[in-house]
PDB file of N, CA and C in Angstrom:
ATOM      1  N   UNK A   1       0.849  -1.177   0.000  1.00  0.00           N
ATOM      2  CA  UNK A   1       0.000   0.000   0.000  1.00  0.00           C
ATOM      3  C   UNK A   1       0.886   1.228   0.000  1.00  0.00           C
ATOM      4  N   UNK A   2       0.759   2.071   0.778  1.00  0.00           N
ATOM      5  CA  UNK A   2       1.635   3.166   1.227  1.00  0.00           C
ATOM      6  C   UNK A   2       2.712   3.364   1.902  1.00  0.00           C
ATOM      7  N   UNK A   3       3.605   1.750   1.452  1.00  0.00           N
ATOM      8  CA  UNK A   3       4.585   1.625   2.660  1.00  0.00           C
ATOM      9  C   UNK A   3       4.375   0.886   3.297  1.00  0.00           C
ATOM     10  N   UNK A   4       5.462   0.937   4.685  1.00  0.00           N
ATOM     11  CA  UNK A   4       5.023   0.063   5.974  1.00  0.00           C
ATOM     12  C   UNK A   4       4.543   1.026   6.803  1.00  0.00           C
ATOM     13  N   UNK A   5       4.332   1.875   7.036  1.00  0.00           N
ATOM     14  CA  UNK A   5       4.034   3.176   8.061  1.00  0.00           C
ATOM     15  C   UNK A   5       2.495   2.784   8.419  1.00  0.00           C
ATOM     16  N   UNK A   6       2.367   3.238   9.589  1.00  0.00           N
ATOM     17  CA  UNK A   6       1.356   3.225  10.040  1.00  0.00           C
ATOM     18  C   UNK A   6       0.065   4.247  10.595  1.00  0.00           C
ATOM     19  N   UNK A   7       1.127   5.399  10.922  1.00  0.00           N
ATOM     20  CA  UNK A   7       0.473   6.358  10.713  1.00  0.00           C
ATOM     21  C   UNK A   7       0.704   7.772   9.960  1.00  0.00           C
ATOM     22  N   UNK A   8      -0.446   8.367   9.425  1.00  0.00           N
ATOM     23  CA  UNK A   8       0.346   9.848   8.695  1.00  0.00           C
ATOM     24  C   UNK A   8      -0.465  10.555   8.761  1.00  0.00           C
ATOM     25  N   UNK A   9      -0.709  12.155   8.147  1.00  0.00           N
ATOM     26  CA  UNK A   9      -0.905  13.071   8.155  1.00  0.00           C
ATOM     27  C   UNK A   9      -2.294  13.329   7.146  1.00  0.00           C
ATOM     28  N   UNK A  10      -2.628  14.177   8.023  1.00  0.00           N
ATOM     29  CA  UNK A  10      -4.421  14.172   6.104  1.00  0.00           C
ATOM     30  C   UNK A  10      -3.258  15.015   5.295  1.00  0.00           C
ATOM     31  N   UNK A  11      -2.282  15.368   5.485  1.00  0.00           N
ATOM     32  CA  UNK A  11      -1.120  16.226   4.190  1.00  0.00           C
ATOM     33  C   UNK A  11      -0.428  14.858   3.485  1.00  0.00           C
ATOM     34  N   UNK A  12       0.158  14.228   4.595  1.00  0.00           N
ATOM     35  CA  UNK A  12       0.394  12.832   3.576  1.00  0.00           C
ATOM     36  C   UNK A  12      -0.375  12.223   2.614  1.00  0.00           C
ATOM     37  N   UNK A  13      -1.609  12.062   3.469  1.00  0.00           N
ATOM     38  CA  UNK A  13      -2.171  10.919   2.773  1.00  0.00           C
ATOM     39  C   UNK A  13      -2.813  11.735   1.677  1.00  0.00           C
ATOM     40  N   UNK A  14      -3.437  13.371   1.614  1.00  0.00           N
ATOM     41  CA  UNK A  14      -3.351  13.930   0.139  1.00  0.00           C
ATOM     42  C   UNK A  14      -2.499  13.648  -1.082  1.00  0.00           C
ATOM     43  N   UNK A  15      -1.502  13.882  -0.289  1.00  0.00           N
ATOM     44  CA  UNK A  15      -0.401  13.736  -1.477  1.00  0.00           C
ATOM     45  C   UNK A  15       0.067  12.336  -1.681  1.00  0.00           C
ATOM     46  N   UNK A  16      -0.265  11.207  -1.031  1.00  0.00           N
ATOM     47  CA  UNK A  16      -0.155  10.265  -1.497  1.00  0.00           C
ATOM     48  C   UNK A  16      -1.462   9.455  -2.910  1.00  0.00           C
ATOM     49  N   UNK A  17      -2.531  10.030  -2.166  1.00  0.00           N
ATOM     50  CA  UNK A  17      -3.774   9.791  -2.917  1.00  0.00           C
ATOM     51  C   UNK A  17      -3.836  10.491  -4.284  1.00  0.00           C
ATOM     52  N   UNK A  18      -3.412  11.762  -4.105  1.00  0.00           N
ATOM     53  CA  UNK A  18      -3.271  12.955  -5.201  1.00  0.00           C
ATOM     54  C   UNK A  18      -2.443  12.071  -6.739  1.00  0.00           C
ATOM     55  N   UNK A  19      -1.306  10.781  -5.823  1.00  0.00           N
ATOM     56  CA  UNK A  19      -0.345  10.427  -7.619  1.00  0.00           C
ATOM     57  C   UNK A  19      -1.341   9.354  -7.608  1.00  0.00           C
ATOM     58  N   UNK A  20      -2.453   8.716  -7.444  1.00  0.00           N
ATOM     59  CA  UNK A  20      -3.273   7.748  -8.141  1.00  0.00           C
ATOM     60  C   UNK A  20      -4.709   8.582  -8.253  1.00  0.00           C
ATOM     61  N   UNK A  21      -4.663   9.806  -7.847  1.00  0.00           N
ATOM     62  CA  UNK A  21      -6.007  10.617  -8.741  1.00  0.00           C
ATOM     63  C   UNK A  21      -7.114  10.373  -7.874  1.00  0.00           C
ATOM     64  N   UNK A  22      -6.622  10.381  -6.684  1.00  0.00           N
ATOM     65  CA  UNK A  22      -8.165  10.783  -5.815  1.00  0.00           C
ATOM     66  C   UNK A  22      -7.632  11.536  -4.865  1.00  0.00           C
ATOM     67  N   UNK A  23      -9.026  11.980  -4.038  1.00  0.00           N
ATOM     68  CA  UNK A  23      -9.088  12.872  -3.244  1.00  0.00           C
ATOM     69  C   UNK A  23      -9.362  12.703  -2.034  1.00  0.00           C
ATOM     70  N   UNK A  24      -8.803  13.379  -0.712  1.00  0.00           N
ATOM     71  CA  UNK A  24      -9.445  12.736   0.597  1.00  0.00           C
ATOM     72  C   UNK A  24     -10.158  14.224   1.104  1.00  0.00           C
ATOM     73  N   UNK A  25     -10.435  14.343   2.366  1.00  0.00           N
ATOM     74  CA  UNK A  25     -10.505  15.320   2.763  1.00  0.00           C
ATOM     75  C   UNK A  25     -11.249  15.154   4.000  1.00  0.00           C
ATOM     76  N   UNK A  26     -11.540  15.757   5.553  1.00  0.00           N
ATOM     77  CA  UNK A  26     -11.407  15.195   6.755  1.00  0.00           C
ATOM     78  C   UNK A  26     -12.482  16.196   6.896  1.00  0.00           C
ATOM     79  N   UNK A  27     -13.919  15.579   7.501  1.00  0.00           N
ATOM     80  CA  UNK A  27     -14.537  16.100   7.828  1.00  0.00           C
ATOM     81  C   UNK A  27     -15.540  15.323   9.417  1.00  0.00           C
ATOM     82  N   UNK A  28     -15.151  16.147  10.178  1.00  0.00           N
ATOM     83  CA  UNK A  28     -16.155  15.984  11.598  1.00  0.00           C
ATOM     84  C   UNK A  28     -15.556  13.984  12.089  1.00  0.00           C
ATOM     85  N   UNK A  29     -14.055  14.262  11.870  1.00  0.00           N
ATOM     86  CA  UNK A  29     -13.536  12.921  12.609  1.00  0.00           C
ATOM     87  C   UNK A  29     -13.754  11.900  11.490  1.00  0.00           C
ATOM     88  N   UNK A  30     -14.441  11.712  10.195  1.00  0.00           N
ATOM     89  CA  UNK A  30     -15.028  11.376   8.938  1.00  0.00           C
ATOM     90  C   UNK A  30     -13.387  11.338   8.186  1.00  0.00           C
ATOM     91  N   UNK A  31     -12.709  10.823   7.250  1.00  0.00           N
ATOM     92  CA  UNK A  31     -12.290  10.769   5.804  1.00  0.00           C
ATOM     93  C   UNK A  31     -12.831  10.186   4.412  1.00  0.00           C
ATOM     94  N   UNK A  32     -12.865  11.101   3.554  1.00  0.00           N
ATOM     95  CA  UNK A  32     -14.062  10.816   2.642  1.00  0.00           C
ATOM     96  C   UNK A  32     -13.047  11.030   1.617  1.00  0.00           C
ATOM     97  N   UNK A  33     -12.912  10.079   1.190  1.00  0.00           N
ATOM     98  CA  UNK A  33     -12.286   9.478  -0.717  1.00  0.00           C
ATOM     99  C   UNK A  33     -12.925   9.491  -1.609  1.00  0.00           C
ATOM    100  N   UNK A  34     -12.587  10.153  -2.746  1.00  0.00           N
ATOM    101  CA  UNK A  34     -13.183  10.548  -4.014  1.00  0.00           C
ATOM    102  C   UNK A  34     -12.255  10.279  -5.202  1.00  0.00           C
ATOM    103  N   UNK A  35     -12.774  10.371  -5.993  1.00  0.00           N
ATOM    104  CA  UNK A  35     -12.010  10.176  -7.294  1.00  0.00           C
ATOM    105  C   UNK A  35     -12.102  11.612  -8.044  1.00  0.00           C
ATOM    106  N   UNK A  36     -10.397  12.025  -8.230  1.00  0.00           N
ATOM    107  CA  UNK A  36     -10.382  13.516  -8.414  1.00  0.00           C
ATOM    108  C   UNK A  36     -11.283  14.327 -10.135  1.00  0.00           C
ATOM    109  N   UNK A  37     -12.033  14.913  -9.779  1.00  0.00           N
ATOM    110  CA  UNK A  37     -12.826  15.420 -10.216  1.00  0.00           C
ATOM    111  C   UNK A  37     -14.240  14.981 -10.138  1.00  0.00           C
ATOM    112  N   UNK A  38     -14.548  13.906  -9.051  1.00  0.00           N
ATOM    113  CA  UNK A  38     -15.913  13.287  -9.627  1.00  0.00           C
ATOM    114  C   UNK A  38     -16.697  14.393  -8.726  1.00  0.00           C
ATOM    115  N   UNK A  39     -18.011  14.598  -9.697  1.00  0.00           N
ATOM    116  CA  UNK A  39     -19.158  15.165  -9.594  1.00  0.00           C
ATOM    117  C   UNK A  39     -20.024  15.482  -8.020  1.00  0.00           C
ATOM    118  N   UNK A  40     -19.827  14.479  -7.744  1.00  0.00           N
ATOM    119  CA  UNK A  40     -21.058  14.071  -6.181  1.00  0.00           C
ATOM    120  C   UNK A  40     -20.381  13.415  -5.783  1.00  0.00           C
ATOM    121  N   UNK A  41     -21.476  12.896  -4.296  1.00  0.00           N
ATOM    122  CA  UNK A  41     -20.589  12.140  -3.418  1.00  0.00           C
ATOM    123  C   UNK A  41     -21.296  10.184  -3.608  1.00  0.00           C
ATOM    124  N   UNK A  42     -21.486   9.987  -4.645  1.00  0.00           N
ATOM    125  CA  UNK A  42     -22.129   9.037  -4.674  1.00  0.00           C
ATOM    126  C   UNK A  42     -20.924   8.184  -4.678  1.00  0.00           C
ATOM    127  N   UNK A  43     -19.867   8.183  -5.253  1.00  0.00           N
ATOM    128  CA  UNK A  43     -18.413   7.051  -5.386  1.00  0.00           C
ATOM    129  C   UNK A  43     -17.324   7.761  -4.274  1.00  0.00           C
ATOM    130  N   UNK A  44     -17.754   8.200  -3.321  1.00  0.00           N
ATOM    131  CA  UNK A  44     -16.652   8.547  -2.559  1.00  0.00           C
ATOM    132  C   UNK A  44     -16.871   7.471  -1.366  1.00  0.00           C
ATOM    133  N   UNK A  45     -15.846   7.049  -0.563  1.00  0.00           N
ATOM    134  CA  UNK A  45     -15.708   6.096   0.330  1.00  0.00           C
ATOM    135  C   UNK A  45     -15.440   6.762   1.327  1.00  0.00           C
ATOM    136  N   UNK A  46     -16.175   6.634   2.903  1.00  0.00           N
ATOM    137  CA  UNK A  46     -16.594   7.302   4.096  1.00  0.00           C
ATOM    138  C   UNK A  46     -15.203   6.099   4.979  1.00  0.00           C
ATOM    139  N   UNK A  47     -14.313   6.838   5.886  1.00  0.00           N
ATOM    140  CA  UNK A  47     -13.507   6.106   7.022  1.00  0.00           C
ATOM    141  C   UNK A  47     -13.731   6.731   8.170  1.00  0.00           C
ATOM    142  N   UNK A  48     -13.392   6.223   9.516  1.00  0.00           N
ATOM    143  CA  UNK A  48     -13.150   6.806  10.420  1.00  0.00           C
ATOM    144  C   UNK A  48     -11.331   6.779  10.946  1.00  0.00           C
ATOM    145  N   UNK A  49     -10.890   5.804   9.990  1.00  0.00           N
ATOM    146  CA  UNK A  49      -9.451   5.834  10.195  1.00  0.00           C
ATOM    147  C   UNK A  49      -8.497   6.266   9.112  1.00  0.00           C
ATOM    148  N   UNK A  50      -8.012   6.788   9.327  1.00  0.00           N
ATOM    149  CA  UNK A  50      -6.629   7.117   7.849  1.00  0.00           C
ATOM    150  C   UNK A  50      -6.257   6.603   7.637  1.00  0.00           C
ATOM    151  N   UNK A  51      -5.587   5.177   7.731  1.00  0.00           N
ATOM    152  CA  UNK A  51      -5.036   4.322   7.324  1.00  0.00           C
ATOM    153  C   UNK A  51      -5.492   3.524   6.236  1.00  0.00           C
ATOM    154  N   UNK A  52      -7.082   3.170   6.301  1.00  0.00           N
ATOM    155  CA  UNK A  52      -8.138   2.174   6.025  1.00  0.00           C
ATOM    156  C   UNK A  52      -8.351   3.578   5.006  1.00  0.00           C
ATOM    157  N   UNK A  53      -8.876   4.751   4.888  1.00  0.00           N
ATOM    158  CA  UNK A  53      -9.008   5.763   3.732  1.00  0.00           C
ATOM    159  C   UNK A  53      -7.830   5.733   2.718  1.00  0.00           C
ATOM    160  N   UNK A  54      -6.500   5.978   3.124  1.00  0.00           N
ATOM    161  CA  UNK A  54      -5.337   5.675   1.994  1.00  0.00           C
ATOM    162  C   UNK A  54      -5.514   4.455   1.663  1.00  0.00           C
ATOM    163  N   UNK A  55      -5.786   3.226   2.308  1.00  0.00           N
ATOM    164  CA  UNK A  55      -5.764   1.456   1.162  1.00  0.00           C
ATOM    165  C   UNK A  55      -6.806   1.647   0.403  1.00  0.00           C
ATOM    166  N   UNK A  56      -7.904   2.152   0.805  1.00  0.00           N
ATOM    167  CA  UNK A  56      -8.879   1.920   0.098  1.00  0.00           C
ATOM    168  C   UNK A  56      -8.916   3.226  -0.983  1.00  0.00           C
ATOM    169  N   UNK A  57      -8.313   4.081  -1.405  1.00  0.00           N
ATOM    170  CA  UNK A  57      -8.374   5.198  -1.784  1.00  0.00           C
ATOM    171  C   UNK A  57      -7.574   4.149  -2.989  1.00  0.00           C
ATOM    172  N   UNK A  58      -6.382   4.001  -2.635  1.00  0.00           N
ATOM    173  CA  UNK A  58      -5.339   3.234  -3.738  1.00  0.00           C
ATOM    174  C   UNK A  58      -6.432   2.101  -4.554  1.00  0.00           C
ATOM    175  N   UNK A  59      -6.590   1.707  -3.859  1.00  0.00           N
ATOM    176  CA  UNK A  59      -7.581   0.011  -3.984  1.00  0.00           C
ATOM    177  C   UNK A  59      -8.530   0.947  -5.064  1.00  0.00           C
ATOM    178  N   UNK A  60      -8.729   1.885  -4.670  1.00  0.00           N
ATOM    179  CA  UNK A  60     -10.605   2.414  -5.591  1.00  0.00           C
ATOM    180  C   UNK A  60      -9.661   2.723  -6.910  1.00  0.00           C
ATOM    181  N   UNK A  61      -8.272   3.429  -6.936  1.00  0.00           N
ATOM    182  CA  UNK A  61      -7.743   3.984  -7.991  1.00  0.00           C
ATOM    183  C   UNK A  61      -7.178   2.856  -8.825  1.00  0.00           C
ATOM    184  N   UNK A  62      -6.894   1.790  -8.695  1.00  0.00           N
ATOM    185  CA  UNK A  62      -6.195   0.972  -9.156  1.00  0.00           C
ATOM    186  C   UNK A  62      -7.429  -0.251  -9.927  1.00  0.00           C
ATOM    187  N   UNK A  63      -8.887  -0.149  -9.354  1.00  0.00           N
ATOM    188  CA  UNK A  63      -9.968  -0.871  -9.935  1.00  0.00           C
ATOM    189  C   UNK A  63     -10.777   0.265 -10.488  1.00  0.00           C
ATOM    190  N   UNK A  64     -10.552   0.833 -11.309  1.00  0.00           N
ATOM    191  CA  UNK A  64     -11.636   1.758 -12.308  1.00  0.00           C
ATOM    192  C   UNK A  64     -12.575   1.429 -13.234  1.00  0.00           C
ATOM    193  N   UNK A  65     -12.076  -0.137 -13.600  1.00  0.00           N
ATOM    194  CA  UNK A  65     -13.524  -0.486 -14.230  1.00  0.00           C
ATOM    195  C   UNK A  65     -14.288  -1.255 -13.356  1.00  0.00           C
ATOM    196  N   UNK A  66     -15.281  -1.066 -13.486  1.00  0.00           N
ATOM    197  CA  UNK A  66     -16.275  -1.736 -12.909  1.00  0.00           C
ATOM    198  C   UNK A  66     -17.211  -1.784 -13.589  1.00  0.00           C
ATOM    199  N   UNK A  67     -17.992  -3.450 -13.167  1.00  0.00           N
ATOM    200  CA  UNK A  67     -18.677  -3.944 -13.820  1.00  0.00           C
ATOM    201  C   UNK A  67     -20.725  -4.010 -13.230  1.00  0.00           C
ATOM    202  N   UNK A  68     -21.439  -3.828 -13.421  1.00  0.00           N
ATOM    203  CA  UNK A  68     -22.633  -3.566 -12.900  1.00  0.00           C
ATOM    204  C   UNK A  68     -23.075  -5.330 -13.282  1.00  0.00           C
ATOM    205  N   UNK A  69     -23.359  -5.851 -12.240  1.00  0.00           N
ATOM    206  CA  UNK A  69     -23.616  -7.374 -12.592  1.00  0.00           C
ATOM    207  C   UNK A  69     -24.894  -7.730 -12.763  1.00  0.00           C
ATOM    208  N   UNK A  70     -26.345  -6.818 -12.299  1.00  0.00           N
ATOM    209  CA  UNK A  70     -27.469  -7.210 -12.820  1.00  0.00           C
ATOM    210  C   UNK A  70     -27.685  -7.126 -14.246  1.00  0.00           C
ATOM    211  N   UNK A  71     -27.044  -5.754 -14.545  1.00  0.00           N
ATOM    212  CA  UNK A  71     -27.009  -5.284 -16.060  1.00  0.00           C
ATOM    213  C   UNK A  71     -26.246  -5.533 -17.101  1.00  0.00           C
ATOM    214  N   UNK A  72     -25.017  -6.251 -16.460  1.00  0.00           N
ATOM    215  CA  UNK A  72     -24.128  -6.421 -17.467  1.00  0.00           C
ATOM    216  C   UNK A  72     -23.780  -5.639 -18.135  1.00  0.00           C
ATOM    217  N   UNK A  73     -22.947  -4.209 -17.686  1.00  0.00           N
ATOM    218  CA  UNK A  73     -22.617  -3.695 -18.759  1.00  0.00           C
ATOM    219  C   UNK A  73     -21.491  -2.981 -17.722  1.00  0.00           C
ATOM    220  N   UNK A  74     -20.353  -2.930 -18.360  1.00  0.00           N
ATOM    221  CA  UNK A  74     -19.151  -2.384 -18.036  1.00  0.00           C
ATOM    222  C   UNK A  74     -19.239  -0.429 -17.708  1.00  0.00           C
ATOM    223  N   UNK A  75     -18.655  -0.302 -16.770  1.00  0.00           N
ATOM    224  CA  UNK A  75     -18.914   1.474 -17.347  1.00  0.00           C
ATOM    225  C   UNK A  75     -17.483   1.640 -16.570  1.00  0.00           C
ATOM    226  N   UNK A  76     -17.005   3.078 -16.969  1.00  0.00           N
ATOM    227  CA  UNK A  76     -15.951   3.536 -16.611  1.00  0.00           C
ATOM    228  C   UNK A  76     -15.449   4.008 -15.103  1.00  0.00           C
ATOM    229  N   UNK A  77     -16.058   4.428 -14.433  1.00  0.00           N
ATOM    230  CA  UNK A  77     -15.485   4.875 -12.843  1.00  0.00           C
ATOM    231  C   UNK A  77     -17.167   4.520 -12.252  1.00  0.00           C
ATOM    232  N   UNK A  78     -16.781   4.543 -10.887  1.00  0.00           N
ATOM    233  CA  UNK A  78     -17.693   4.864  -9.768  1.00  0.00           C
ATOM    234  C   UNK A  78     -19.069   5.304  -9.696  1.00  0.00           C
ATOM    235  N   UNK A  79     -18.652   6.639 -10.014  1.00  0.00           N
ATOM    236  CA  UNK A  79     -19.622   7.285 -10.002  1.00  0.00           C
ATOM    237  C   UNK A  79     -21.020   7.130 -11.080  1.00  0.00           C
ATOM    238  N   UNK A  80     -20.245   6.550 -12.374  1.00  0.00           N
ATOM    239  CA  UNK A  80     -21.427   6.415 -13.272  1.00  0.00           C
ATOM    240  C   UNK A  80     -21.807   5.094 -12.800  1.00  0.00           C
ATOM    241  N   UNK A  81     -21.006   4.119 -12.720  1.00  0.00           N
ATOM    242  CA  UNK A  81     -21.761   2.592 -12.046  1.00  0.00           C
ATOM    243  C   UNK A  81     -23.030   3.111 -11.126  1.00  0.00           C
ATOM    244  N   UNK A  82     -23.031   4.100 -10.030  1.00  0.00           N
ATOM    245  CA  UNK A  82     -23.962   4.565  -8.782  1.00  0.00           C
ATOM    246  C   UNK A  82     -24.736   5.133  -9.466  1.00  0.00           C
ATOM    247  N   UNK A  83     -24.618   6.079 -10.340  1.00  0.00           N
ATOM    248  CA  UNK A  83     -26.136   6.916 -11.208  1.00  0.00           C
ATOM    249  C   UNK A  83     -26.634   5.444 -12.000  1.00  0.00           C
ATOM    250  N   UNK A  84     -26.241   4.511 -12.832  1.00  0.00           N
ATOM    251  CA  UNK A  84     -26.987   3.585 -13.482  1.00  0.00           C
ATOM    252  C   UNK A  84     -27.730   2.511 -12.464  1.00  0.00           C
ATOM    253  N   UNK A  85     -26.887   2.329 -11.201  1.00  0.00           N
ATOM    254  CA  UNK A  85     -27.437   1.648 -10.415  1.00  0.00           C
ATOM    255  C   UNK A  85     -28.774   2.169  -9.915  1.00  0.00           C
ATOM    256  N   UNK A  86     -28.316   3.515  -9.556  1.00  0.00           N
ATOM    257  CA  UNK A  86     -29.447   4.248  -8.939  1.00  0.00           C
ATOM    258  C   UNK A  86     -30.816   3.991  -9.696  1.00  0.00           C
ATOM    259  N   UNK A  87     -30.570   4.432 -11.192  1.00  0.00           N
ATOM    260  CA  UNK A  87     -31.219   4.699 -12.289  1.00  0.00           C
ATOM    261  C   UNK A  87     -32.606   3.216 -12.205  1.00  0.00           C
ATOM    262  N   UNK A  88     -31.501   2.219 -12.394  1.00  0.00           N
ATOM    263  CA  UNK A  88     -32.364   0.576 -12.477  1.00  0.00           C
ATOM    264  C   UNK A  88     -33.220   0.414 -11.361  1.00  0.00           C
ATOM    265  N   UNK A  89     -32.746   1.042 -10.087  1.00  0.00           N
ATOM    266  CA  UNK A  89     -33.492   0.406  -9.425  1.00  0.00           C
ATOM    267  C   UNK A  89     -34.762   1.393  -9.181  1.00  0.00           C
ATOM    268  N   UNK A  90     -34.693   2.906  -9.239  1.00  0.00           N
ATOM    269  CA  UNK A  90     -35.718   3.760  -9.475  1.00  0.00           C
ATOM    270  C   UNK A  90     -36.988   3.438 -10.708  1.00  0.00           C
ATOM    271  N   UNK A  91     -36.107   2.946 -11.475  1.00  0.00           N
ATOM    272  CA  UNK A  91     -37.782   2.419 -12.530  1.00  0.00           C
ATOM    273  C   UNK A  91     -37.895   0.649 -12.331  1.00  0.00           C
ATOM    274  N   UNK A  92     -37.331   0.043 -11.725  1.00  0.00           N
ATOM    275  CA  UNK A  92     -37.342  -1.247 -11.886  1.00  0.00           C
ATOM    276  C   UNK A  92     -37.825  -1.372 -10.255  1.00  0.00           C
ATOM    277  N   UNK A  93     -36.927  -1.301  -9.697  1.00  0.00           N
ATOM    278  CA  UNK A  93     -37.231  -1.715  -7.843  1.00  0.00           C
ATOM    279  C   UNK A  93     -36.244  -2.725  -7.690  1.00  0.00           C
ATOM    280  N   UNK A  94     -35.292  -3.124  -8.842  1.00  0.00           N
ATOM    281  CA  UNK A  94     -34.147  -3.959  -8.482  1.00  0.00           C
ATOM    282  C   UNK A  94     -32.615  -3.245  -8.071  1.00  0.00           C
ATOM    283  N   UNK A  95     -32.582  -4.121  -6.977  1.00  0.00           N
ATOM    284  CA  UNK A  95     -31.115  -3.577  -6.475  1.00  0.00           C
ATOM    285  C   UNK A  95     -29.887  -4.475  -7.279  1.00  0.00           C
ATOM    286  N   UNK A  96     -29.108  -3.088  -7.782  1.00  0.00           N
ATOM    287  CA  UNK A  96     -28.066  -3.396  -8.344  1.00  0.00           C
ATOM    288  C   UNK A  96     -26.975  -3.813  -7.787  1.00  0.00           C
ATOM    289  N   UNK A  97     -26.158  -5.351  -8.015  1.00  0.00           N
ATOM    290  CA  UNK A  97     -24.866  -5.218  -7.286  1.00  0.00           C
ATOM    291  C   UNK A  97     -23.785  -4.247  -7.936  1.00  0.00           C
ATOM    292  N   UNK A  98     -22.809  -4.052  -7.405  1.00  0.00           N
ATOM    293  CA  UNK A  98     -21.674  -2.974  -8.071  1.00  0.00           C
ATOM    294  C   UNK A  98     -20.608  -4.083  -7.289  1.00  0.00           C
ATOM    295  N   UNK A  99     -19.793  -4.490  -8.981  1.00  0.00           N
ATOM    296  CA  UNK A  99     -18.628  -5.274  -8.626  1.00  0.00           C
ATOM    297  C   UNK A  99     -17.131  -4.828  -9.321  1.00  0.00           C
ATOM    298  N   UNK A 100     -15.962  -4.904  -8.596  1.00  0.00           N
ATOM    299  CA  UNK A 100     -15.039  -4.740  -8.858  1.00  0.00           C
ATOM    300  C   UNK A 100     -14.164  -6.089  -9.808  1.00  0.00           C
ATOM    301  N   UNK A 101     -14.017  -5.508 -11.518  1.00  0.00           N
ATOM    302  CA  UNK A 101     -13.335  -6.377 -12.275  1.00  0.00           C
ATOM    303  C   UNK A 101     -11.914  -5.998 -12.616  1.00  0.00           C
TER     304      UNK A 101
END
């Protein structure tokens, strides 16, 4: 992951997150991971620890495709997987899984 270290800084772990293209940012004891530029908060990942926000920050940057498995259809980041998911299950009533390929 980020080393062997165990603990660091919300300045570290920016700038560590920042060279695989996401974003953290520390709110009310909260770290919330995003993928840099996305829209909403629908693909951002909620921690209460920093440690577990940088793996999983790497982990989200390093699996960008994802695959929607009720629908079968590949889409490009996060965030659009969560609007199509959203989408299916608002006119359908089926819950979408969201899987990492």
């Amino acid at each position: 992951m980020a080393g062997t270290r165990t603990n660091y800084t919300i300045h570290q772990a920016r700038a560590i997150l920042a060279k695989h293209g996401m974003t953290i940012k520390s709110v009310d004891g909260e770290y919330i991971v995003n993928f840099k530029g996305a829209k909403t908060e629908t693909s951002a990942y909620y921690a209460t620890n920093l440690l577990d926000a940088i793996g999983t920050g790497i982990d989200m940057a390093e699996r960008k495709a994802i695959k929607l498995v009720v629908a079968g259809e590949v889409v490009p980041d996060m965030e659009i997987a969560c609007a199509h998911a959203a989408e299916i299950f608002m006119t359908t009533g089926v819950v979408v899984a969201i899987e990492y390929v």
